[in-house]
C-alpha atoms as a PDB file:
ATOM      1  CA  UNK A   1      23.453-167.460   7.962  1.00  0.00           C
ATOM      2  CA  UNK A   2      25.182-169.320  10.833  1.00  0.00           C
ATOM      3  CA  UNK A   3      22.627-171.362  13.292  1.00  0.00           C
ATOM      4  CA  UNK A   4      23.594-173.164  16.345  1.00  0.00           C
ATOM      5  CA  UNK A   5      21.984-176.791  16.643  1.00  0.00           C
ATOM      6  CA  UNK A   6      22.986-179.344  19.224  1.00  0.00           C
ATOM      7  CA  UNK A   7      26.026-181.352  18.242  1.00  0.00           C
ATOM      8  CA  UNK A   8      27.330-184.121  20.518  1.00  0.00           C
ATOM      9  CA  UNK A   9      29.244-183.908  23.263  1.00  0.00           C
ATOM     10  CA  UNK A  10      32.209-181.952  22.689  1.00  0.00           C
ATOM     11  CA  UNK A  11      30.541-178.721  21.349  1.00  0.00           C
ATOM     12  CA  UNK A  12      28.396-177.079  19.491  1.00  0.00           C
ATOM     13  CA  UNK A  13      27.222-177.855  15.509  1.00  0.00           C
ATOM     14  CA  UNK A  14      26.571-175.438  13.361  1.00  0.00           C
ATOM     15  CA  UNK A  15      25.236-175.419   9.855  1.00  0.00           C
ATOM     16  CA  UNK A  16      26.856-172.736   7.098  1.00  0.00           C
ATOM     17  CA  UNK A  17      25.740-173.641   3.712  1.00  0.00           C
ATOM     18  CA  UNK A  18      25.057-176.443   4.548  1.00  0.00           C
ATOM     19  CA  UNK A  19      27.920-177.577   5.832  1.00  0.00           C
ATOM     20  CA  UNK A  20      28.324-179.158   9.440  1.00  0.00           C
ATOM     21  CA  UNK A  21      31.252-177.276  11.488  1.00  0.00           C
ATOM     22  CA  UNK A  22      32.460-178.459  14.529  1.00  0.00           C
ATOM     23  CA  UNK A  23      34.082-177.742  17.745  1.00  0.00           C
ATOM     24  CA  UNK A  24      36.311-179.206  20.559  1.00  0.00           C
ATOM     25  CA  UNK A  25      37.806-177.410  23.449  1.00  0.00           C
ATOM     26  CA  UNK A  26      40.791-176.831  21.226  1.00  0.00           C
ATOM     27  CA  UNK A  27      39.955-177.254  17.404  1.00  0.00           C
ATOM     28  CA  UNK A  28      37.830-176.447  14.693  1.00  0.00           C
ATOM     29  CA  UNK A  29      36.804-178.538  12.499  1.00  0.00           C
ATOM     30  CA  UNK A  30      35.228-176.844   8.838  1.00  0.00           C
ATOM     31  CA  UNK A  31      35.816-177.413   5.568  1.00  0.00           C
ATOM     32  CA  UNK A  32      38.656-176.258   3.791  1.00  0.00           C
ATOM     33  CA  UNK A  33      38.593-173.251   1.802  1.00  0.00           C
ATOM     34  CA  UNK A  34      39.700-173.704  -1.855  1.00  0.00           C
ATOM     35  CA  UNK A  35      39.291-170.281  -2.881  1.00  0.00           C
ATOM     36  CA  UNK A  36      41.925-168.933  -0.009  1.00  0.00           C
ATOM     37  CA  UNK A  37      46.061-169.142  -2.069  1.00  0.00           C
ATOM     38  CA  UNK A  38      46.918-169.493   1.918  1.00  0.00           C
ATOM     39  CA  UNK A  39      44.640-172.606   2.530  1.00  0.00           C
ATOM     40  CA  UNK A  40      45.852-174.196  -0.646  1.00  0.00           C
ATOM     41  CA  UNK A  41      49.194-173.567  -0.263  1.00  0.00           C
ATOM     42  CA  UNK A  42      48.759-175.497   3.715  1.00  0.00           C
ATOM     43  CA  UNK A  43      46.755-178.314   2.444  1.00  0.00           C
ATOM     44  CA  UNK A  44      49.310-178.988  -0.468  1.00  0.00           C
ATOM     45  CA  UNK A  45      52.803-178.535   2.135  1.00  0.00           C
ATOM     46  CA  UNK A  46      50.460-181.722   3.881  1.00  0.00           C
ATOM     47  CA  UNK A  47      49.947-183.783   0.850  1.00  0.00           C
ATOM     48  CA  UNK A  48      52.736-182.859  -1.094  1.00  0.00           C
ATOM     49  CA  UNK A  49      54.614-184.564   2.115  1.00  0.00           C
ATOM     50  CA  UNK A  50      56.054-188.154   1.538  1.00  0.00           C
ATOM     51  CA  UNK A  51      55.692-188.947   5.495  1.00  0.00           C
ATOM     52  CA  UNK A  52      51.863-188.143   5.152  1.00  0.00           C
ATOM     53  CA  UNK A  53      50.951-188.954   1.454  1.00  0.00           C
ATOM     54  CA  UNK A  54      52.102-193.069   2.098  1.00  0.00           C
ATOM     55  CA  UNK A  55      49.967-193.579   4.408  1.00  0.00           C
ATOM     56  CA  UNK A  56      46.639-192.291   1.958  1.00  0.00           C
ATOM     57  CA  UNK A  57      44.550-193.970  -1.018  1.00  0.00           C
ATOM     58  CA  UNK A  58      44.512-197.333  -2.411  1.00  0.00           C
ATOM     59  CA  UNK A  59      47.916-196.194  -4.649  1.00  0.00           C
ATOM     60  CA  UNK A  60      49.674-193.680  -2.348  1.00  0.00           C
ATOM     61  CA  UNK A  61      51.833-190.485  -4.001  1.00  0.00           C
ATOM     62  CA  UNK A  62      51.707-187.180  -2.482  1.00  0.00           C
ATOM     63  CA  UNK A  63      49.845-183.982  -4.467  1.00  0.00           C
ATOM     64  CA  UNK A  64      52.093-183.132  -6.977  1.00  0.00           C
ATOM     65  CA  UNK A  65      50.985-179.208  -7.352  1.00  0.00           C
ATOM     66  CA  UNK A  66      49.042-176.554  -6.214  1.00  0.00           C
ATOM     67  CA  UNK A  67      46.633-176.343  -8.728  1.00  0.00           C
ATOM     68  CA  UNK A  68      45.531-180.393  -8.269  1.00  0.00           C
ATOM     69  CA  UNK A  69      45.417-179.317  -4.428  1.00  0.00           C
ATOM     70  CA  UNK A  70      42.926-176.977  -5.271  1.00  0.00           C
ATOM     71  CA  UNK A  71      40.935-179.214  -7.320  1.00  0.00           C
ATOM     72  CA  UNK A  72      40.882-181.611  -4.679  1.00  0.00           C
ATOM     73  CA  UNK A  73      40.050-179.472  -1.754  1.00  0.00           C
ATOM     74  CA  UNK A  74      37.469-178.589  -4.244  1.00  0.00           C
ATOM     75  CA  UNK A  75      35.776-182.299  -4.785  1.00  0.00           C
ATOM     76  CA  UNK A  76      36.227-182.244  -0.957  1.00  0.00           C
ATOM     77  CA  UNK A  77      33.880-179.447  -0.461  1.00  0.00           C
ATOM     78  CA  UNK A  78      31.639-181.370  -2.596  1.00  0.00           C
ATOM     79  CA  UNK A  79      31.400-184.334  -0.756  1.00  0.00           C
ATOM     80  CA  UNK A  80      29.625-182.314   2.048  1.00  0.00           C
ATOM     81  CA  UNK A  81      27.229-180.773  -0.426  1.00  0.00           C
ATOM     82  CA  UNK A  82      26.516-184.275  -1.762  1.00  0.00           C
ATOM     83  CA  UNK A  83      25.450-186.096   1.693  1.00  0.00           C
ATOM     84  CA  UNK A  84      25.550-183.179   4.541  1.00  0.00           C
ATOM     85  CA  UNK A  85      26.481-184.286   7.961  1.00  0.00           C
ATOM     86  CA  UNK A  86      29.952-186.383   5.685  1.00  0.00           C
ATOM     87  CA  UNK A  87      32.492-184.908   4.469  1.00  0.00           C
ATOM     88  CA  UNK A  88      36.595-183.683   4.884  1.00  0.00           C
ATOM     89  CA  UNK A  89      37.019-181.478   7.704  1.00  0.00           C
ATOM     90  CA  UNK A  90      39.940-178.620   8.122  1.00  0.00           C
ATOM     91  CA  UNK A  91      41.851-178.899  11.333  1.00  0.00           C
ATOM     92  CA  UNK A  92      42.162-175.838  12.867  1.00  0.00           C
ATOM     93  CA  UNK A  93      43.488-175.312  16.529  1.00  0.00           C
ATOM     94  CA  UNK A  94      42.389-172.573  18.354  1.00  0.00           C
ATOM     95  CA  UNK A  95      44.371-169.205  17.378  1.00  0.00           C
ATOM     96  CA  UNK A  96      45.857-170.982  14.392  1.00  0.00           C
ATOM     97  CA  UNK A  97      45.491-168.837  10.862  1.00  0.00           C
ATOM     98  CA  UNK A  98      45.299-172.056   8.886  1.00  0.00           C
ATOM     99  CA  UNK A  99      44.712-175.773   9.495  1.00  0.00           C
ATOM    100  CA  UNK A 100      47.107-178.361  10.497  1.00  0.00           C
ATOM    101  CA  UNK A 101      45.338-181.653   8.737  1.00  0.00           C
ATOM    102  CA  UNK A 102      41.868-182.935   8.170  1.00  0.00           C
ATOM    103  CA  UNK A 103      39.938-185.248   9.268  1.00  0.00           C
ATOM    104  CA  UNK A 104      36.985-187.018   7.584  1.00  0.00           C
ATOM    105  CA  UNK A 105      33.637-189.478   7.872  1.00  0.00           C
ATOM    106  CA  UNK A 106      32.879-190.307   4.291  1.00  0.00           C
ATOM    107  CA  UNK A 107      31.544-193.556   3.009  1.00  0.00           C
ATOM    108  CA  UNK A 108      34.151-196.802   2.124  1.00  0.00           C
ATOM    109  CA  UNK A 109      34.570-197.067  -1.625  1.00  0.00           C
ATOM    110  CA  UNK A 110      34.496-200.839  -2.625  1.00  0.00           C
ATOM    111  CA  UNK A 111      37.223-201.817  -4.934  1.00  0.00           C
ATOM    112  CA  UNK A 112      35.556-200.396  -8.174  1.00  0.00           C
ATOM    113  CA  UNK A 113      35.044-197.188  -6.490  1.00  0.00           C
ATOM    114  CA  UNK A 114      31.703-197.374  -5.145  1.00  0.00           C
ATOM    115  CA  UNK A 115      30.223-195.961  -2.399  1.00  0.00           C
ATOM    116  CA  UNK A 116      29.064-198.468   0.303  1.00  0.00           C
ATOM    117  CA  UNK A 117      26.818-198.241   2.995  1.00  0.00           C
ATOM    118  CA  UNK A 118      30.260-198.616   5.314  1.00  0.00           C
ATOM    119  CA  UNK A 119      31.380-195.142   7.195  1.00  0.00           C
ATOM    120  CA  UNK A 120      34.896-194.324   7.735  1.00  0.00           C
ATOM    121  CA  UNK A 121      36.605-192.001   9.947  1.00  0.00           C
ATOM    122  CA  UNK A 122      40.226-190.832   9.174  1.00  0.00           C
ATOM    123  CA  UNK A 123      42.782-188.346   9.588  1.00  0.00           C
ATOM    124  CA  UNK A 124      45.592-186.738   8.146  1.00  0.00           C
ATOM    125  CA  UNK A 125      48.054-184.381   9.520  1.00  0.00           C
ATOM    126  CA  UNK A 126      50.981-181.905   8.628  1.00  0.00           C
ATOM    127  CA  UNK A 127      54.251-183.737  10.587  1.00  0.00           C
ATOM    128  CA  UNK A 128      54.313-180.504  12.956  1.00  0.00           C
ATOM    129  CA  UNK A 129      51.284-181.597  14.080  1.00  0.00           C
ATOM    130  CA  UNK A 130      52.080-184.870  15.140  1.00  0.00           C
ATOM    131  CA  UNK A 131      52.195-185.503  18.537  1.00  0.00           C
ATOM    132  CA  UNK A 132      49.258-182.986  20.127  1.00  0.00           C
ATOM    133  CA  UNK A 133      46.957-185.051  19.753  1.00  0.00           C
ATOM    134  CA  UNK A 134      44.820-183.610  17.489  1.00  0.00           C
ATOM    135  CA  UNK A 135      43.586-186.467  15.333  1.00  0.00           C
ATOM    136  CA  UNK A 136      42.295-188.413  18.249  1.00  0.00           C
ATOM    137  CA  UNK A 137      40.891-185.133  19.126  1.00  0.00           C
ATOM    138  CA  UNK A 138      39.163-184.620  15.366  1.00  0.00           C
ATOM    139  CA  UNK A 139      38.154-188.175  15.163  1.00  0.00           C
ATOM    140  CA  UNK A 140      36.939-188.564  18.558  1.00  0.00           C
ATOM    141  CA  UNK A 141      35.035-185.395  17.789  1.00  0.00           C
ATOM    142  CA  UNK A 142      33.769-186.920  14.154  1.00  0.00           C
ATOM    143  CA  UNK A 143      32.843-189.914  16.204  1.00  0.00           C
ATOM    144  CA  UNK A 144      30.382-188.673  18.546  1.00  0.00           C
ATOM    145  CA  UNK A 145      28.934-186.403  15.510  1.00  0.00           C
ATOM    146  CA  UNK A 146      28.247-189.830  13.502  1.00  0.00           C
ATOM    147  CA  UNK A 147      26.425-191.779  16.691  1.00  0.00           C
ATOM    148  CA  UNK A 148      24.452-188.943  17.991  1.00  0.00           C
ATOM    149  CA  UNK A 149      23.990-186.819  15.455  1.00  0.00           C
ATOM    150  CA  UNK A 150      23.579-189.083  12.420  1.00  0.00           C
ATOM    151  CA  UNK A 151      22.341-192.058  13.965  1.00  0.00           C
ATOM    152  CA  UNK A 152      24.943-194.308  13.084  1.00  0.00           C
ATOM    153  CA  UNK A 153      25.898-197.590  14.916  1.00  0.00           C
ATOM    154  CA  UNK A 154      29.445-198.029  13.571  1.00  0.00           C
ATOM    155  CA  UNK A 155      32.292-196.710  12.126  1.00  0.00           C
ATOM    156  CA  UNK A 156      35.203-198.437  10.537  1.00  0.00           C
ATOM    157  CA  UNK A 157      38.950-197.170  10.412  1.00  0.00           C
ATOM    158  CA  UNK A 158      41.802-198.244   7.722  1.00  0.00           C
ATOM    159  CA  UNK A 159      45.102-198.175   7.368  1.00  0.00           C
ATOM    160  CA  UNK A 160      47.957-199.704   5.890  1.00  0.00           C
ATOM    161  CA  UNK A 161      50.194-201.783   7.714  1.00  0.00           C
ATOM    162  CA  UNK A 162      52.937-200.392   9.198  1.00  0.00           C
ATOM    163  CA  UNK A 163      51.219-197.191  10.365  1.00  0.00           C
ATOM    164  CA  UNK A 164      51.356-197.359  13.730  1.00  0.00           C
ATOM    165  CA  UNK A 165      50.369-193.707  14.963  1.00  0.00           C
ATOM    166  CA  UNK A 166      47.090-194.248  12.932  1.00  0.00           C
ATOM    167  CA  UNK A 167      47.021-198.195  14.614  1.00  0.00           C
ATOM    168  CA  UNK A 168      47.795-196.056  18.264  1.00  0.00           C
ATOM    169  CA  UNK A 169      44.892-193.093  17.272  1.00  0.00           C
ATOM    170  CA  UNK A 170      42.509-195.979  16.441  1.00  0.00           C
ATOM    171  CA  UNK A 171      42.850-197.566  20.152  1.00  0.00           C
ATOM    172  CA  UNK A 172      42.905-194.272  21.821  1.00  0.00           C
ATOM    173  CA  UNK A 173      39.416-194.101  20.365  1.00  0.00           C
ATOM    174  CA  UNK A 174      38.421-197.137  21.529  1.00  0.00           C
ATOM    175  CA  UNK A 175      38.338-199.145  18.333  1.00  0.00           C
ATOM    176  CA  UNK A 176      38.766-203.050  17.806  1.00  0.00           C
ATOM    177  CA  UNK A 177      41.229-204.712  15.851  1.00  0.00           C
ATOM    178  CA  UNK A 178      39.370-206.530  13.244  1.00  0.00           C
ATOM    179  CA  UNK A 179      42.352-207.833  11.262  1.00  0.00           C
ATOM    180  CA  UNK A 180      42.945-207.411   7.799  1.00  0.00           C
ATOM    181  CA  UNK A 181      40.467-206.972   5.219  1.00  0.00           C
ATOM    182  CA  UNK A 182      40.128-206.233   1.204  1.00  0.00           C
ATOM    183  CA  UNK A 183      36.703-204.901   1.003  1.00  0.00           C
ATOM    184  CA  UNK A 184      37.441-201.615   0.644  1.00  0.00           C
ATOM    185  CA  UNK A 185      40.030-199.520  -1.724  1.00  0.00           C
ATOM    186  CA  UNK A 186      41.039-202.568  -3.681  1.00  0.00           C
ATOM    187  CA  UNK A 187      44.303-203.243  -0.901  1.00  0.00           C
ATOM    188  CA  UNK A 188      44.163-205.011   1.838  1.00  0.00           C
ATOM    189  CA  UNK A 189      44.237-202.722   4.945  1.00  0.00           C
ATOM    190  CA  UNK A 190      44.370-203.401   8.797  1.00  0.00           C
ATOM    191  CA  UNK A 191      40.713-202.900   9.701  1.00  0.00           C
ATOM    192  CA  UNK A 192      39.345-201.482  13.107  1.00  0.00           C
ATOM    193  CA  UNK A 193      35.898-200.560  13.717  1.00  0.00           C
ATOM    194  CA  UNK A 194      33.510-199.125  16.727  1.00  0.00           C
ATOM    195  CA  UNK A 195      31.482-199.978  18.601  1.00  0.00           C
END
């Protein structure tokens, strides 16, 4: 059953499962659907993509098949089942079959791999995508979904130097250049972080 709660600014929230979906005036953001070929097939042509996979994880290498894209969008699904209100969200513009990227607020792994009480907000986007702003769209949307829904009172962004459209999405969303930092992933990353 679908049900309509209040969710930020941006739009409504709505609960399916379990499982927080959200809106902007031109995207929806759900989770991915690992049991659709046409879903898999879109989120590997992202991952399986040098340009995007570089930029991702602690040792970068795009998905090598459809099948492990499936298992991952998979353990994605499970992430919102395992703390709802976090998770990996399916970009999907309005009038769009299939997404165009995700983006995600999921807890920072510390160099072993554990969970920490840090929150991250990311994105990742198929190259035809680029450009329309979407991620600062997604995250900006993810962002006002952590403070007012959850409660939070920050949220951290990574990346690895050299990526300058994430460096350019993280100061259209009003983050702060904290440097570099090792804490998290087991690489040094450039760090930014709101409020």
């Amino acid at each position: 059953m679908l049900s309509r709660t209040p969710g930020g600014r941006h739009g409504l929230m709505r609960q399916h499962g379990g499982v927080t979906i959200l809106r902007t005036s031109r995207l929806m953001l759900r989770p991915w659907d690992a049991d659709d070929p046409a879903e898999v097939a879109a989120a590997f042509d992202i991952y399986s993509r040098d340009e995007v996979a570089r930029w991702l994880g602690a040792e970068p290498a795009p998905w090598p098949s459809v099948a492990a894209a499936q298992q991952r969008l998979r353990r994605w699904r499970g992430v919102f089942d395992e703390e709802p209100g976090y998770g990996l969200w399916a970009v999907v513009p309005n009038g769009s079959p299939t997404p165009v990227g995700t983006v995600l607020l999921v807890r920072l792994p510390d160099a072993g791999g554990s969970l920490t009480d840090d929150v991250e907000v990311g994105w990742h986007l198929h190259p035809g995508a680029w450009g329309h702003g979407y991620a600062t769209e997604g995250a900006q949307r993810l962002l006002d979904h952590a403070f007012d829904d959850l409660g939070l009172s920050g949220v951290h962004a990574v990346a690895h130097s050299g990526n300058a459209p994430s460096t350019a999405v993280m100061r259209r969303l009003g983050m702060r250049d904290r440097g570099t930092t090792d804490r998290w992933y087991g690489v040094t990353l450039d760090w930014w972080s709101i409020p």
